[in-house]
Protein backbone atom coordinates (compact mmCIF):
# COMPACT_ATOMS: atom_id res chain seq x y z
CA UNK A 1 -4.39 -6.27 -8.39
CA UNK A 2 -7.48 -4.07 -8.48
CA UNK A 3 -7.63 -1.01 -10.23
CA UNK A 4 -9.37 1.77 -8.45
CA UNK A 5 -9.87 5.59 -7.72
CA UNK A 6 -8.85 7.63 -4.65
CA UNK A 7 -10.87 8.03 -1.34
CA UNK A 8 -12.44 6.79 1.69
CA UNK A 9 -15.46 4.94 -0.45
CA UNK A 10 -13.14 3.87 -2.73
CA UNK A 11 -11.74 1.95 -0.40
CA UNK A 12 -14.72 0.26 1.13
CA UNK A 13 -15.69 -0.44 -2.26
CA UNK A 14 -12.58 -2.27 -3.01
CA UNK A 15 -12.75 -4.35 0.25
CA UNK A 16 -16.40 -5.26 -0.16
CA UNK A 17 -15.52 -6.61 -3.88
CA UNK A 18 -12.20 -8.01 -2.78
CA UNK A 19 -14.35 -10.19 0.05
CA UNK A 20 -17.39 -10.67 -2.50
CA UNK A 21 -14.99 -12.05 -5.09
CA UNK A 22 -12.19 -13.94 -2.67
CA UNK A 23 -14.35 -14.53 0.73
CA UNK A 24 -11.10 -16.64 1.74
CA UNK A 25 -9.32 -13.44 1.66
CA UNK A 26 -6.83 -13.04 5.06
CA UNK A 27 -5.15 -9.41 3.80
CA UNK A 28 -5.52 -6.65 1.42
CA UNK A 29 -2.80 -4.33 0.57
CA UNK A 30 -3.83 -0.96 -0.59
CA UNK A 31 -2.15 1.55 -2.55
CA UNK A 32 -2.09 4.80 -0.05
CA UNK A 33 -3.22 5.08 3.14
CA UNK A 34 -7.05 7.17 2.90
CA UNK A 35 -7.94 3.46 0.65
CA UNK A 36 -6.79 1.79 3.81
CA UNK A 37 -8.94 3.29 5.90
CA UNK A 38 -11.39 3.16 3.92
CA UNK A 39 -11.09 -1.03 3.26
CA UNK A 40 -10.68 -0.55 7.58
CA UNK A 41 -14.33 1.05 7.79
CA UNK A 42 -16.19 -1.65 5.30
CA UNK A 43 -14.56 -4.09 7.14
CA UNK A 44 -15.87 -3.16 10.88
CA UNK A 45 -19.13 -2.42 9.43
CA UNK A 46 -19.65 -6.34 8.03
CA UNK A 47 -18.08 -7.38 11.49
CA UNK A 48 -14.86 -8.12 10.32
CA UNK A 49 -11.99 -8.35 12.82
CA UNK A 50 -8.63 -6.60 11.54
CA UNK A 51 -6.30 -8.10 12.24
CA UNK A 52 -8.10 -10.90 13.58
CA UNK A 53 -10.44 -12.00 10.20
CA UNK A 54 -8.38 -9.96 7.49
CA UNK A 55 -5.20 -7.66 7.71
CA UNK A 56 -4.70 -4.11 6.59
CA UNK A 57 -1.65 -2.48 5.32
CA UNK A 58 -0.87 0.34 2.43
CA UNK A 59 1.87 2.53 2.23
CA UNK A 60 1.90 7.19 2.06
CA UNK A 61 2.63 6.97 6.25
CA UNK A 62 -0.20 9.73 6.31
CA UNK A 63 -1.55 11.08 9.66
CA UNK A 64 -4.64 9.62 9.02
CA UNK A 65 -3.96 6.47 9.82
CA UNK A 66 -2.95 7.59 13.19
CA UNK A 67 -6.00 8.01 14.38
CA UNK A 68 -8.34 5.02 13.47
CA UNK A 69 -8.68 1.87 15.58
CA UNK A 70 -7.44 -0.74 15.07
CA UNK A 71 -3.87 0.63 13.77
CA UNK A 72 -3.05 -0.39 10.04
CA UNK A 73 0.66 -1.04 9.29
CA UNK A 74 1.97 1.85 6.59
CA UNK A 75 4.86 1.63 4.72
CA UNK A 76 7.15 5.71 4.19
CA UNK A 77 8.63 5.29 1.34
CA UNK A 78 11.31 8.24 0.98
CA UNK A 79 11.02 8.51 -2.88
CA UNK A 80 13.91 11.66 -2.57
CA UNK A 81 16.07 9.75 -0.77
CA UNK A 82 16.44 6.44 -2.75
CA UNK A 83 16.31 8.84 -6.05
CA UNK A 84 19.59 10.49 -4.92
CA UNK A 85 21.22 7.19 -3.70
CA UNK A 86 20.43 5.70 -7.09
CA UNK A 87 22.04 8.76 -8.91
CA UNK A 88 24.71 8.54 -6.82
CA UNK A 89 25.37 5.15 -7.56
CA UNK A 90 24.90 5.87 -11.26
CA UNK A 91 27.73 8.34 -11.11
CA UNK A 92 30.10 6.26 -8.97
CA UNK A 93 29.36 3.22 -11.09
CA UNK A 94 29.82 5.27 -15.08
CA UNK A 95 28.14 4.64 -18.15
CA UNK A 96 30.06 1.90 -18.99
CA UNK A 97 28.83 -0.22 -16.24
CA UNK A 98 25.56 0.58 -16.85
CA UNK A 99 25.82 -0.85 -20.12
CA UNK A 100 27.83 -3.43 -19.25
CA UNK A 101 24.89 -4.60 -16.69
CA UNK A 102 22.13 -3.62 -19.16
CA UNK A 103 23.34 -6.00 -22.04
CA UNK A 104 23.31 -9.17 -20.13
């Protein structure tokens, strides 16, 4: 894992330091979508084929990534959704459970 900031550069900064450091590298999953495209850019500027050379993937399901070439697999993660279902199954399951589950 590489710790980075936000943003188109920042993302072909982190793929030009991920294939520096690793040039064996075959994929590079980024943390939101704009560092995707970003890593996407530096790669087709060193000649890089994605998917071919090195795959691409991230996760935010932004529209971005709808419109660059080659298409880079996004993950939506519906953070409101799986909140409620794990509240829900908090309540349905009582405290008692919970601790039950928590002290082994």
């Amino acid at each position: 894992m590489i710790e980075t900031s936000r943003g188109l550069a920042a993302g072909a900064e982190l793929a030009a330091r991920v294939i520096q450091s690793v040039p064996e590298v075959d994929a590079l999953f980024c943390a939101g979508d704009v560092l995707a495209a970003g890593a996407l850019f530096e790669c087709q500027k060193r000649g890089w084929a994605v998917p071919g050379r090195i795959a691409l993937a991230s996760f935010d399901d932004v529209d971005l990534l709808r419109h660059v070439s080659p298409a880079v697999t996004t993950l939506r993660l519906l953070l409101a959704s799986a909140l409620r279902k794990c509240c829900l199954v908090g309540l349905w399951m009582g405290p008692s459970t919970y601790a039950a589950a928590s002290s082994t």
